[in-house]
C-alpha atoms as a PDB file:
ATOM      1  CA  UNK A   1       8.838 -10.103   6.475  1.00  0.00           C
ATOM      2  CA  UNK A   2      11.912 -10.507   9.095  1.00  0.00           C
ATOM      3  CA  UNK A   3      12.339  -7.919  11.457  1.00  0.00           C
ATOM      4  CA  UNK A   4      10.240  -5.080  10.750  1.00  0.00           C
ATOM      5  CA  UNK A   5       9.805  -1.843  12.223  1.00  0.00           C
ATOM      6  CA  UNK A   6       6.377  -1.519  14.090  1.00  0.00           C
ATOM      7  CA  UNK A   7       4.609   1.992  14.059  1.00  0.00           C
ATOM      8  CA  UNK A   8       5.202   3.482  17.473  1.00  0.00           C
ATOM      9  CA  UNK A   9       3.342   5.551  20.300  1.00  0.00           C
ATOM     10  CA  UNK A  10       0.026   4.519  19.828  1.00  0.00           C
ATOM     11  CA  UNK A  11      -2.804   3.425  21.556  1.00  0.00           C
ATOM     12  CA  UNK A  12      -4.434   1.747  18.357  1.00  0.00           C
ATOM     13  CA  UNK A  13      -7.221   0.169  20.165  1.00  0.00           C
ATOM     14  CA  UNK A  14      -8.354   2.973  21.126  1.00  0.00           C
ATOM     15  CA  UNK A  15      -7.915   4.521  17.608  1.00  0.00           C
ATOM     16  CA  UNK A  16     -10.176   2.066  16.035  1.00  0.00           C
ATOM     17  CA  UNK A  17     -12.440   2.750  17.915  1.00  0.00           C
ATOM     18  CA  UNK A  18     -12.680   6.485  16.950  1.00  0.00           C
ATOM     19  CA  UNK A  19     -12.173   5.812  13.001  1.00  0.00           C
ATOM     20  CA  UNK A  20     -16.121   4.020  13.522  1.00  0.00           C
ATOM     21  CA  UNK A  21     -16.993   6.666  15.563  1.00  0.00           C
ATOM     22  CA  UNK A  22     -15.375   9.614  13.782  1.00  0.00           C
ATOM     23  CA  UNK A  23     -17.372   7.970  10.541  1.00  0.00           C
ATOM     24  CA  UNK A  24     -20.685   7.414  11.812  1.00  0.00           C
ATOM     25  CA  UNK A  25     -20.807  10.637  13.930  1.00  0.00           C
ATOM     26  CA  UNK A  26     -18.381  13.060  11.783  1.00  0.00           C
ATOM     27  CA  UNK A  27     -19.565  11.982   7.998  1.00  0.00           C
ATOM     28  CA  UNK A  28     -22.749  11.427   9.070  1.00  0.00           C
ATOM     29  CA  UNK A  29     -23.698  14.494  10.010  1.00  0.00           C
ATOM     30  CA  UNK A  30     -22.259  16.237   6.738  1.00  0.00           C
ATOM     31  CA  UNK A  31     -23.715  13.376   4.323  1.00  0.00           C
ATOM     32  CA  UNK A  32     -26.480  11.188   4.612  1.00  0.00           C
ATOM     33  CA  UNK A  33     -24.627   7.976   4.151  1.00  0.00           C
ATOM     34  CA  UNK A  34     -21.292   6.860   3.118  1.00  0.00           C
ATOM     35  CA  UNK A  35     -20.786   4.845  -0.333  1.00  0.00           C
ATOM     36  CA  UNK A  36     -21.364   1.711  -0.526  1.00  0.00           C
ATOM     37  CA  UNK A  37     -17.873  -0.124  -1.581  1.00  0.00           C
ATOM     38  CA  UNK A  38     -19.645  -2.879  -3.839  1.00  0.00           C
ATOM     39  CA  UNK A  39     -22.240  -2.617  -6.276  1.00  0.00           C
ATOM     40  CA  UNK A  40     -22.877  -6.459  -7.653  1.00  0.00           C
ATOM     41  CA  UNK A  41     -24.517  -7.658  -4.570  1.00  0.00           C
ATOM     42  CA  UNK A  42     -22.556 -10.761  -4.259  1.00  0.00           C
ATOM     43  CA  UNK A  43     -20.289 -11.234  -0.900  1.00  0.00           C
ATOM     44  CA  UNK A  44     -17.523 -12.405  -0.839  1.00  0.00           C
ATOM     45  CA  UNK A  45     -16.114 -14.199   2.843  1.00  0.00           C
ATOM     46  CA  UNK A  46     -13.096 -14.497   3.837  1.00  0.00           C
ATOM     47  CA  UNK A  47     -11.635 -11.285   1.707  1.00  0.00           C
ATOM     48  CA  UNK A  48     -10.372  -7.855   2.631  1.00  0.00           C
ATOM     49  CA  UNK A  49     -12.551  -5.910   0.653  1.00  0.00           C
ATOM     50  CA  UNK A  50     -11.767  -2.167   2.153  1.00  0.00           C
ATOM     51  CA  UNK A  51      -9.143  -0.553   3.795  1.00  0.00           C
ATOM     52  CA  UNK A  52      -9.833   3.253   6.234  1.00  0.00           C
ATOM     53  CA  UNK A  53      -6.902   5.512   7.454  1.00  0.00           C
ATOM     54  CA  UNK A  54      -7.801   7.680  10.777  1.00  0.00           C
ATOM     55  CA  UNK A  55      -6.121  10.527  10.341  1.00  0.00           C
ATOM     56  CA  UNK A  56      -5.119  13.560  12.988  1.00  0.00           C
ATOM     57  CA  UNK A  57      -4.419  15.559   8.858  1.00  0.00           C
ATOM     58  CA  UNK A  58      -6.932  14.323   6.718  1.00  0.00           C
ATOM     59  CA  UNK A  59      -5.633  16.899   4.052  1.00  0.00           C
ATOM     60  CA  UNK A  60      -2.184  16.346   4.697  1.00  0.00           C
ATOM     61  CA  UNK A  61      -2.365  13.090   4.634  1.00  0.00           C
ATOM     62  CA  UNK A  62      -4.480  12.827   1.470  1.00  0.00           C
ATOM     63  CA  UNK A  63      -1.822  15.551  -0.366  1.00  0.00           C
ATOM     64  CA  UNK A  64       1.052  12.869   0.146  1.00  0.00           C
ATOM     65  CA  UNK A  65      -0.807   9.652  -1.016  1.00  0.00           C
ATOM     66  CA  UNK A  66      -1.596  11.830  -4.037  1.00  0.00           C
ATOM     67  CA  UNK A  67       1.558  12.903  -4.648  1.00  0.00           C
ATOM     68  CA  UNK A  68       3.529   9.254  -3.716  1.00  0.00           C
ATOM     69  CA  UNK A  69       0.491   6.938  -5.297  1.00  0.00           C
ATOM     70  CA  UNK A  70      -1.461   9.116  -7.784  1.00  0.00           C
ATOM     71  CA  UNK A  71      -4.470   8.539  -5.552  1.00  0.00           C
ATOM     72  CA  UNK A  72      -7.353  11.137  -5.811  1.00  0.00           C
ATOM     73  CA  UNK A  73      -9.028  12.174  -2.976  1.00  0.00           C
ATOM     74  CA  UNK A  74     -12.740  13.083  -2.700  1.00  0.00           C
ATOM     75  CA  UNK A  75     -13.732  15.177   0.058  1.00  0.00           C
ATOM     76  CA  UNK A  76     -17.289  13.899   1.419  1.00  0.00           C
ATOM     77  CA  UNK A  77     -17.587  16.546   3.636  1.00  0.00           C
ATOM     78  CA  UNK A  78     -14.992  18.133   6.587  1.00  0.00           C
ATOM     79  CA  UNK A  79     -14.457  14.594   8.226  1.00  0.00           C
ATOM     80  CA  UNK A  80     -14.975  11.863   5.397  1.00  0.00           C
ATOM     81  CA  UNK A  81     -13.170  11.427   2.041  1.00  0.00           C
ATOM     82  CA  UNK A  82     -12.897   8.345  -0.821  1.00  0.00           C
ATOM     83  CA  UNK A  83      -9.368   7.554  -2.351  1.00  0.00           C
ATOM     84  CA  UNK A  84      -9.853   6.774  -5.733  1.00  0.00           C
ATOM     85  CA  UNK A  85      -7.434   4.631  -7.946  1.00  0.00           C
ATOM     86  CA  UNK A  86      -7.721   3.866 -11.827  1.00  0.00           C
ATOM     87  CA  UNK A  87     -11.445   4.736 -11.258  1.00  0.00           C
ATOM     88  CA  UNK A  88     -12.464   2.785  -8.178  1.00  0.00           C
ATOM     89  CA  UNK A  89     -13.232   4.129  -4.853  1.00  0.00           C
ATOM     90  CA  UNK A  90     -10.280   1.958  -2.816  1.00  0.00           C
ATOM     91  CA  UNK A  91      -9.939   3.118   0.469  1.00  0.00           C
ATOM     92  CA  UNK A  92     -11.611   5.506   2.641  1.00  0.00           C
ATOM     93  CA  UNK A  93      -9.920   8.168   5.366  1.00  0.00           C
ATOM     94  CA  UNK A  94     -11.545  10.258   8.344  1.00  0.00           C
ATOM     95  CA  UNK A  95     -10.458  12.784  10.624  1.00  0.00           C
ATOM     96  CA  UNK A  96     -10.042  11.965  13.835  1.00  0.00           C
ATOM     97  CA  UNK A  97     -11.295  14.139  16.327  1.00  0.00           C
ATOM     98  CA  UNK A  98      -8.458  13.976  18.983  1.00  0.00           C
ATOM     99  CA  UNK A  99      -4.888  15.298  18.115  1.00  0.00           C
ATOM    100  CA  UNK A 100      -1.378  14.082  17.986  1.00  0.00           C
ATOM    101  CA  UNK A 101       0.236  11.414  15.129  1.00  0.00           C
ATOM    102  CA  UNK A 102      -1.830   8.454  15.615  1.00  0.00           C
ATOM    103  CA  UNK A 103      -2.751   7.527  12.144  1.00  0.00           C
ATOM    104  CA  UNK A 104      -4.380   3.713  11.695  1.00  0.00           C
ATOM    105  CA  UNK A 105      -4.520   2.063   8.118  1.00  0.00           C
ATOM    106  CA  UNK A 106      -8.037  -0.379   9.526  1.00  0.00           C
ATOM    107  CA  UNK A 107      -8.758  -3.097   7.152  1.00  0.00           C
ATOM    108  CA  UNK A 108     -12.026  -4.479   6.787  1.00  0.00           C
ATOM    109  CA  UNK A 109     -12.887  -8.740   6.214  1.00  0.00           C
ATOM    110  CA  UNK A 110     -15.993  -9.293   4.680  1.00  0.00           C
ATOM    111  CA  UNK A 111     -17.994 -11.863   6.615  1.00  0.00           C
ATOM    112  CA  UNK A 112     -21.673 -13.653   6.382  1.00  0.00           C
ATOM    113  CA  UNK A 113     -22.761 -12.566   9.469  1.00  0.00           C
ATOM    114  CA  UNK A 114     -21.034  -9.434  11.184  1.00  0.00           C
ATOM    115  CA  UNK A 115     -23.048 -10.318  14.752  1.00  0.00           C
ATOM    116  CA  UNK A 116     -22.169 -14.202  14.866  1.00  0.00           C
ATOM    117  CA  UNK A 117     -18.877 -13.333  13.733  1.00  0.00           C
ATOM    118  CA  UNK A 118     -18.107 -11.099  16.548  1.00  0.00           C
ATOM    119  CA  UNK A 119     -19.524 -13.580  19.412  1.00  0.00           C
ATOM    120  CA  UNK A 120     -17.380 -16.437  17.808  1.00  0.00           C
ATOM    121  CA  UNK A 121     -14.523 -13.444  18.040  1.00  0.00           C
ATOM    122  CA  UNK A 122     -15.592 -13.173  21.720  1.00  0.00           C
ATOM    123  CA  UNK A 123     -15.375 -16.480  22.187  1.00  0.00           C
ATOM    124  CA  UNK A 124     -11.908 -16.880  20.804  1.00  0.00           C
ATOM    125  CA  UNK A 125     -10.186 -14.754  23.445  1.00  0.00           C
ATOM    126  CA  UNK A 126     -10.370 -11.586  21.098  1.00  0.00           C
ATOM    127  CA  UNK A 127     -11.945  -8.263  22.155  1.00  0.00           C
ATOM    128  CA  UNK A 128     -14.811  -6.158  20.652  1.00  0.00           C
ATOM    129  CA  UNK A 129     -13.782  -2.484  20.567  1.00  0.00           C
ATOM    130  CA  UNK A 130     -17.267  -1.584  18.236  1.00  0.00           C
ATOM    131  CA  UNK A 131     -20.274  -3.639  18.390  1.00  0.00           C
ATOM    132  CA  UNK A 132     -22.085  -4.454  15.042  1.00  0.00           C
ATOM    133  CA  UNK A 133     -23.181  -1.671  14.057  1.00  0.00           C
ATOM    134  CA  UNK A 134     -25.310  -0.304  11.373  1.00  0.00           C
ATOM    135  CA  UNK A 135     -23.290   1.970   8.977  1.00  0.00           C
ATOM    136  CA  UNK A 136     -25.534   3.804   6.372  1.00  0.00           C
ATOM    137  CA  UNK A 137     -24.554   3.150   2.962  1.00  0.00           C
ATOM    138  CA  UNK A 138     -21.921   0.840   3.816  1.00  0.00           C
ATOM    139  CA  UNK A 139     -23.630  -2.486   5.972  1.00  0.00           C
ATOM    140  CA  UNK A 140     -23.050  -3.570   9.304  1.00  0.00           C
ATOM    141  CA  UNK A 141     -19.653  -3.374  10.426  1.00  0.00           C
ATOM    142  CA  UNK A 142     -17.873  -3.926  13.579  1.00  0.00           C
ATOM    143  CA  UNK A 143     -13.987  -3.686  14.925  1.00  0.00           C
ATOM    144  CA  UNK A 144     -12.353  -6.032  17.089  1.00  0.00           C
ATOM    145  CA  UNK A 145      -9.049  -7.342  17.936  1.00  0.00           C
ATOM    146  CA  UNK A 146      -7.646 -10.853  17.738  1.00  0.00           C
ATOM    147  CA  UNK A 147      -6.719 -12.796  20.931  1.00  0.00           C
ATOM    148  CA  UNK A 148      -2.971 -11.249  20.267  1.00  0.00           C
ATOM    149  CA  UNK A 149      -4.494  -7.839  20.431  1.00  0.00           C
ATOM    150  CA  UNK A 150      -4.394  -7.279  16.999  1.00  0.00           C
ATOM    151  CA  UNK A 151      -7.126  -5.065  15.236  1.00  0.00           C
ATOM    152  CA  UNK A 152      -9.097  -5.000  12.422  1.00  0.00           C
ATOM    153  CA  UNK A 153     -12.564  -4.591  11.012  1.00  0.00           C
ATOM    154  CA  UNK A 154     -15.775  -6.692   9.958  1.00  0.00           C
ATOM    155  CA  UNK A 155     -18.531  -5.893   7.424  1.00  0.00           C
ATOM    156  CA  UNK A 156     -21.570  -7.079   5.819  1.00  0.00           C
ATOM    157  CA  UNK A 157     -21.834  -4.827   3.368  1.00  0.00           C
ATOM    158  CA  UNK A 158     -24.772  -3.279   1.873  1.00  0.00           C
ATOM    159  CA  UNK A 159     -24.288  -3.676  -2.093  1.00  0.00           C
ATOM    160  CA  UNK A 160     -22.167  -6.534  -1.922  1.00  0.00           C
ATOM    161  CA  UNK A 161     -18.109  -6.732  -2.431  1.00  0.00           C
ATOM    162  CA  UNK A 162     -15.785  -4.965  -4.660  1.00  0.00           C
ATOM    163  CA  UNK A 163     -14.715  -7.694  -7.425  1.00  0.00           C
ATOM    164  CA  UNK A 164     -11.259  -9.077  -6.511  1.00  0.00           C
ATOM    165  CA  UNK A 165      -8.762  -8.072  -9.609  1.00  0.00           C
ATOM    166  CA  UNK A 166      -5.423  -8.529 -10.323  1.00  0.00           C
ATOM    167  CA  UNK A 167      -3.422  -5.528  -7.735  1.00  0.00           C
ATOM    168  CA  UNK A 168      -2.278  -2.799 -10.463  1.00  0.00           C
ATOM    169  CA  UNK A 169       0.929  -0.254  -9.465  1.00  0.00           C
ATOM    170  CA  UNK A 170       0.414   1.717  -6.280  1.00  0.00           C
ATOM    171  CA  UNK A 171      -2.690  -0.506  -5.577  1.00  0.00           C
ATOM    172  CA  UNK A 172      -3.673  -2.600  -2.402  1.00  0.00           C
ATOM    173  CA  UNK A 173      -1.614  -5.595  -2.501  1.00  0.00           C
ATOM    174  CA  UNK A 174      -1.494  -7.957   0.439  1.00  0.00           C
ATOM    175  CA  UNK A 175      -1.919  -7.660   4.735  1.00  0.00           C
ATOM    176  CA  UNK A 176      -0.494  -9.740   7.357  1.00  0.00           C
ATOM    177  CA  UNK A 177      -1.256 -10.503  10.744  1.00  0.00           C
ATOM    178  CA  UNK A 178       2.276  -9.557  13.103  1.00  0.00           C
ATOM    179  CA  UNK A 179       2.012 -12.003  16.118  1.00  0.00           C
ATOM    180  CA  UNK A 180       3.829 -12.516  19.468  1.00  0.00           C
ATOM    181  CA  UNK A 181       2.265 -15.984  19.625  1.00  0.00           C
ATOM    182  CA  UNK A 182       2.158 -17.425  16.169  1.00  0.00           C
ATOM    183  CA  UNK A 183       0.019 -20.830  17.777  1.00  0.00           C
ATOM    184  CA  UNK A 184      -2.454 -18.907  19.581  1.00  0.00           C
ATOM    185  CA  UNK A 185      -3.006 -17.035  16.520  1.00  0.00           C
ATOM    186  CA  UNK A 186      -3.074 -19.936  13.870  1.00  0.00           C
ATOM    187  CA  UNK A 187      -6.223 -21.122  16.506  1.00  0.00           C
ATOM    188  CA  UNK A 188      -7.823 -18.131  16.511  1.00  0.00           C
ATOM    189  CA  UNK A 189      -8.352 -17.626  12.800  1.00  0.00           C
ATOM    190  CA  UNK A 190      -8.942 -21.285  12.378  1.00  0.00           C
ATOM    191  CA  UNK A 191     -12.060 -21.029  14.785  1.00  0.00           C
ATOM    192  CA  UNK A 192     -13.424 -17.593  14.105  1.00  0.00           C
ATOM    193  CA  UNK A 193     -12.985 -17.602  10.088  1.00  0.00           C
ATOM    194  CA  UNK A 194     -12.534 -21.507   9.453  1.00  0.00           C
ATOM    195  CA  UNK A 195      -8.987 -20.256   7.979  1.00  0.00           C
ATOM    196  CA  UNK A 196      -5.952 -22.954   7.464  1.00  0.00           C
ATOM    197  CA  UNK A 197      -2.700 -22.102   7.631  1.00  0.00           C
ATOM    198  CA  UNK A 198      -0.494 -22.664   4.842  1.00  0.00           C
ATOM    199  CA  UNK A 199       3.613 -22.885   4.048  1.00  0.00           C
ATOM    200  CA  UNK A 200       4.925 -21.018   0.842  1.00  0.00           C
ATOM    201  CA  UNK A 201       8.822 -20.673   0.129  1.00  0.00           C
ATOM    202  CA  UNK A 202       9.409 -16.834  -0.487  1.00  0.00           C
ATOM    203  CA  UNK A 203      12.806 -15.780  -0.873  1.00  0.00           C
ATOM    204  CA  UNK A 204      14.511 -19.172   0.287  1.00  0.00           C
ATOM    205  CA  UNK A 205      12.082 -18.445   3.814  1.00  0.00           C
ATOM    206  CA  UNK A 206       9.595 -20.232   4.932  1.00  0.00           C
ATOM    207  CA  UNK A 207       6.636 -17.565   4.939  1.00  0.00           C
ATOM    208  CA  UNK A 208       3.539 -18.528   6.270  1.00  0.00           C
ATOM    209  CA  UNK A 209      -0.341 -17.159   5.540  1.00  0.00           C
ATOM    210  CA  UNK A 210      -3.936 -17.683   6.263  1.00  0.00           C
ATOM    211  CA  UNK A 211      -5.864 -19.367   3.345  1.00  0.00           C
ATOM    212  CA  UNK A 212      -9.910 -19.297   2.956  1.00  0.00           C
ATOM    213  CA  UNK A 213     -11.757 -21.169   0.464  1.00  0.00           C
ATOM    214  CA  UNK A 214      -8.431 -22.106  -1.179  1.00  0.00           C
ATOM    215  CA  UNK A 215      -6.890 -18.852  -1.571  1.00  0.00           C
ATOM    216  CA  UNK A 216      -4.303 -16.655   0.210  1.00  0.00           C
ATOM    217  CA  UNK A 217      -5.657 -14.403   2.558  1.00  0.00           C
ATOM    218  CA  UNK A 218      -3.604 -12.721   5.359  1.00  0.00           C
ATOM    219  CA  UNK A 219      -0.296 -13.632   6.067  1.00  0.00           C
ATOM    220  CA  UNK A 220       0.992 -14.402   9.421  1.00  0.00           C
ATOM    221  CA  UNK A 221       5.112 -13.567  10.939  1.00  0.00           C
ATOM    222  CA  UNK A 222       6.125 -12.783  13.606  1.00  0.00           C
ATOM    223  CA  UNK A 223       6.161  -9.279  16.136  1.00  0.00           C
ATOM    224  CA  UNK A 224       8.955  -7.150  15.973  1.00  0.00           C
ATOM    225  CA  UNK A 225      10.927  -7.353  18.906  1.00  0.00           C
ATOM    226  CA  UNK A 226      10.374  -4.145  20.723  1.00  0.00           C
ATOM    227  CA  UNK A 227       6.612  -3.141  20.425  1.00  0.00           C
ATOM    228  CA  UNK A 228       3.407  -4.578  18.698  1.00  0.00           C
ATOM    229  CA  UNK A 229       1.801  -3.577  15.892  1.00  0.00           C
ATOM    230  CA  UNK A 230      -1.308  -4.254  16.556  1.00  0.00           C
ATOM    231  CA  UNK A 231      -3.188  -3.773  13.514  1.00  0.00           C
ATOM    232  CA  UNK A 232      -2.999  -5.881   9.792  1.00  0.00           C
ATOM    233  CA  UNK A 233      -0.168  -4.445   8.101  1.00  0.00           C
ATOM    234  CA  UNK A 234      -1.415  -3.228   4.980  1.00  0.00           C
ATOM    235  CA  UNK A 235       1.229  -3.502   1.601  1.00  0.00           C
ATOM    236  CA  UNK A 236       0.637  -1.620  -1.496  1.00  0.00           C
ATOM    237  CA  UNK A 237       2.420  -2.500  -5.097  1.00  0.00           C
ATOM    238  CA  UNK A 238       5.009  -0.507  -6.190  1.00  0.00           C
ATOM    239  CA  UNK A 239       7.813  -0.707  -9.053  1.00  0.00           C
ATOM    240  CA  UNK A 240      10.750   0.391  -6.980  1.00  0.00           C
ATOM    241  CA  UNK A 241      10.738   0.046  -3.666  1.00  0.00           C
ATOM    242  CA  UNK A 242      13.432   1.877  -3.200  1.00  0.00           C
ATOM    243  CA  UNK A 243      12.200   4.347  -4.864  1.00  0.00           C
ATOM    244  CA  UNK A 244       8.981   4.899  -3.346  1.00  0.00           C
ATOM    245  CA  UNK A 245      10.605   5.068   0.628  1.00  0.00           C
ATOM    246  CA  UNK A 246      13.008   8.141  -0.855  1.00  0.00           C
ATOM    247  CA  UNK A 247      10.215   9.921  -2.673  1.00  0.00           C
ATOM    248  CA  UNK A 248       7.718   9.217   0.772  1.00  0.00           C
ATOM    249  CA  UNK A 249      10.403  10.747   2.865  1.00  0.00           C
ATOM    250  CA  UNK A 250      11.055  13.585   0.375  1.00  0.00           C
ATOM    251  CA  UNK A 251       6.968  14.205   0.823  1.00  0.00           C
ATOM    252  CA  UNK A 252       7.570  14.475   4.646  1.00  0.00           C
ATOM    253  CA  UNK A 253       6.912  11.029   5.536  1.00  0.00           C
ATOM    254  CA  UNK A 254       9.702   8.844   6.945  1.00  0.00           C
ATOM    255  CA  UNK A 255      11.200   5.234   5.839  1.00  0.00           C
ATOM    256  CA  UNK A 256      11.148   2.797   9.047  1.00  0.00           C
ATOM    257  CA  UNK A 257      13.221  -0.026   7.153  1.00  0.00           C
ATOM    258  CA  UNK A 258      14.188   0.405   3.658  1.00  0.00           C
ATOM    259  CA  UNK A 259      14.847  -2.288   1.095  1.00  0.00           C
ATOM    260  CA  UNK A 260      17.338  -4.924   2.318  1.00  0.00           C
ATOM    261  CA  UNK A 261      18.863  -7.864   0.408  1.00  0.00           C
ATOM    262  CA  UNK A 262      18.280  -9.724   3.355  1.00  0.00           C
ATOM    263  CA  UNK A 263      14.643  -9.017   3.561  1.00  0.00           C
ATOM    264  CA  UNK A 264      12.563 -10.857   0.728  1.00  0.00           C
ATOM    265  CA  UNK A 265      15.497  -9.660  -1.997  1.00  0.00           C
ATOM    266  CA  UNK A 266      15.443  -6.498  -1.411  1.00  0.00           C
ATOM    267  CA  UNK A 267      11.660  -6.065  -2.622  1.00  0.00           C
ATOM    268  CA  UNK A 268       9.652  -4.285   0.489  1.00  0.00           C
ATOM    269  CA  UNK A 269      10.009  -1.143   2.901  1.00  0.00           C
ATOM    270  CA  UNK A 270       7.965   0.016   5.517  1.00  0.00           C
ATOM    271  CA  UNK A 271       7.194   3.697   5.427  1.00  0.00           C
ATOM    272  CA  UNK A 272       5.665   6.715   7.594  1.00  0.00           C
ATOM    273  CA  UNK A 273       2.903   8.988   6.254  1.00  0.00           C
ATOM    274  CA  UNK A 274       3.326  12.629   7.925  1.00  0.00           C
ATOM    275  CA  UNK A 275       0.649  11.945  10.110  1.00  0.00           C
ATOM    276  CA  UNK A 276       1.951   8.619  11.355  1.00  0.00           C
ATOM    277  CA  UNK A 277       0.091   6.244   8.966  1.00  0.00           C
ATOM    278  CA  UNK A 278       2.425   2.966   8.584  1.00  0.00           C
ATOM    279  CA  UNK A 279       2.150   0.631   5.080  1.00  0.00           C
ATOM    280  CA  UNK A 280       4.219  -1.797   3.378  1.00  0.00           C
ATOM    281  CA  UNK A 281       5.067  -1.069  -0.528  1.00  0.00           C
ATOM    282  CA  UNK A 282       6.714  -4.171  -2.411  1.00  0.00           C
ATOM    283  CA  UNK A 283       8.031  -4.938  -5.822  1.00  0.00           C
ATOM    284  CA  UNK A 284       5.873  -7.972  -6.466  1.00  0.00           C
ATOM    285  CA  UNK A 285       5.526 -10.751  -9.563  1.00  0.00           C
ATOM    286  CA  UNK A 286       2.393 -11.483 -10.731  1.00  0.00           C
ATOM    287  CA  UNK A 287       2.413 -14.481 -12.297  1.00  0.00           C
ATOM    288  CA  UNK A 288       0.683 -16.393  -9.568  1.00  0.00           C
ATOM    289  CA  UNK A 289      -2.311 -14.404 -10.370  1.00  0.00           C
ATOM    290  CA  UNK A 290      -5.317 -16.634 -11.197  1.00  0.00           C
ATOM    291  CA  UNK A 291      -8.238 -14.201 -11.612  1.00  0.00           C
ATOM    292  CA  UNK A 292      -9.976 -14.639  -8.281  1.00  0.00           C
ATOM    293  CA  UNK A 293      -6.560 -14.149  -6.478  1.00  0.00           C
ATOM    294  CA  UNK A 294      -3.207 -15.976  -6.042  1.00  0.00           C
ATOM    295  CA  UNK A 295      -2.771 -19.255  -6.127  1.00  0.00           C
ATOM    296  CA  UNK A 296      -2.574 -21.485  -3.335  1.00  0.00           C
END
């Protein structure tokens, strides 16, 4: 995506930090363990295989992804709930203890080895904002932030990986990585996740994205201008962009760029929840779908 609007105000380090703790130390306490997000056992490297929103409003934020997604929410106690979609736990959000709109959409890559991941992280240039840590019910999981600053989460989970599928309407579509220094960048994913980076024409642009094993991972443009947004931006599907950003705003949320011909066709904006929670939803063809994700 050209020229996108980054969230704004926010100490998001920070934030990450308090979605682990606000999960370990909040849910916790109310429920033994959070739910595991696989159930096959098998792993799978390399993918994003959950997403968390820290929330100032868990309930307000939960009524408007209900209301603009047809997401259900299942409380799992005052501080922990699971978004459901078509059946499948997809997401998960927390209250965050502090207050003010800070809301963080975290995304989690399943890895081999959260600890060896995190000192090859280290070694990169990144930061580590949670140490591996053990989450009950979930794995080990860890958040750090890229050698741009750029945050994110790691996780060996406990029952293995949710299956990758084909992204349905209003489901989790696609992330990139929004960088000030596209090279530095390139390196550090290249090291720390044995990624390549690969060239795709989209929209008669040249759009580039992270590849593992083969497949299309994480994309990679560049910063906005003014700010950083220093966290994956997460996209969901959607039939009508436009659409979606008027009903969002209608909901109380807010539309930061709304569909432009310009911008991939017309086919993405970049909306506000009320608490401050910043995704992507597109218009997307999916006949690059291949079963275990899209082709390369």
């Amino acid at each position: 995506m050209t020229r996108p609007i980054p969230p704004h105000g926010r100490a998001l380090q920070a934030a990450a930090v308090l979605l682990l703790i606000a999960m370990l130390g909040g849910c916790t306490t109310r429920s033994p363990v959070v739910p595991a997000i696989g159930d096959d056992g098998e792993h799978r490297p390399g993918n994003i295989v959950w997403h968390e929103l820290l929330t100032s409003d868990m309930q307000g934020a939960g009524t408007f992804y209900q209301q603009l997604f047809g997401w259900e929410i299942q409380p799992l106690g005052e501080a922990y709930g699971l978004v459901h979609h078509n059946g499948r736990a997809i997401a998960g959000i927390a209250q965050k203890r502090d207050a003010g709109k800070s809301a963080l959409w975290l995304s989690f890559m399943s890895v081999d080895d959260v600890d060896a991941t995190v000192s090859r992280v280290k070694a990169g240039g990144g930061d580590i904002l949670l140490p591996a840590t053990n989450l009950p019910g979930r794995g080990r999981v860890a958040v750090v932030a890229d050698n741009q600053g750029v945050v994110f989460g790691l996780i060996r989970s406990s029952n293995g990986d949710p299956e990758p599928r084909k992204p349905g309407l209003n489901d989790w579509l696609w992330r990139e990585v929004w960088s000030q220094d596209r090279a530095a960048t390139e390196k550090f994913y290249a090291d720390t996740f044995d990624m390549r980076l690969v060239h795709t024409a989209i929209a008669n642009t040249d759009y580039r994205y992270f590849a593992h094993a083969g497949k299309p991972r994480i994309g990679l443009v560049d910063a906005p201008a003014v700010g950083t947004a220093q966290v994956w931006m997460v996209y969901v599907r959607v039939a009508d962009p436009e659409a979606t950003a008027k009903q969002a705003e209608a909901l109380g949320g807010s539309v930061l760029l709304a569909p432009d011909q310009e911008i991939r066709a017309d086919s993405v904006a970049v909306i506000a929840d009320p608490t401050g929670g910043v995704l992507v939803v597109q218009k997307w063809d999916d006949t690059g779908w291949d079963d275990a994700g899209m082709e390369d």
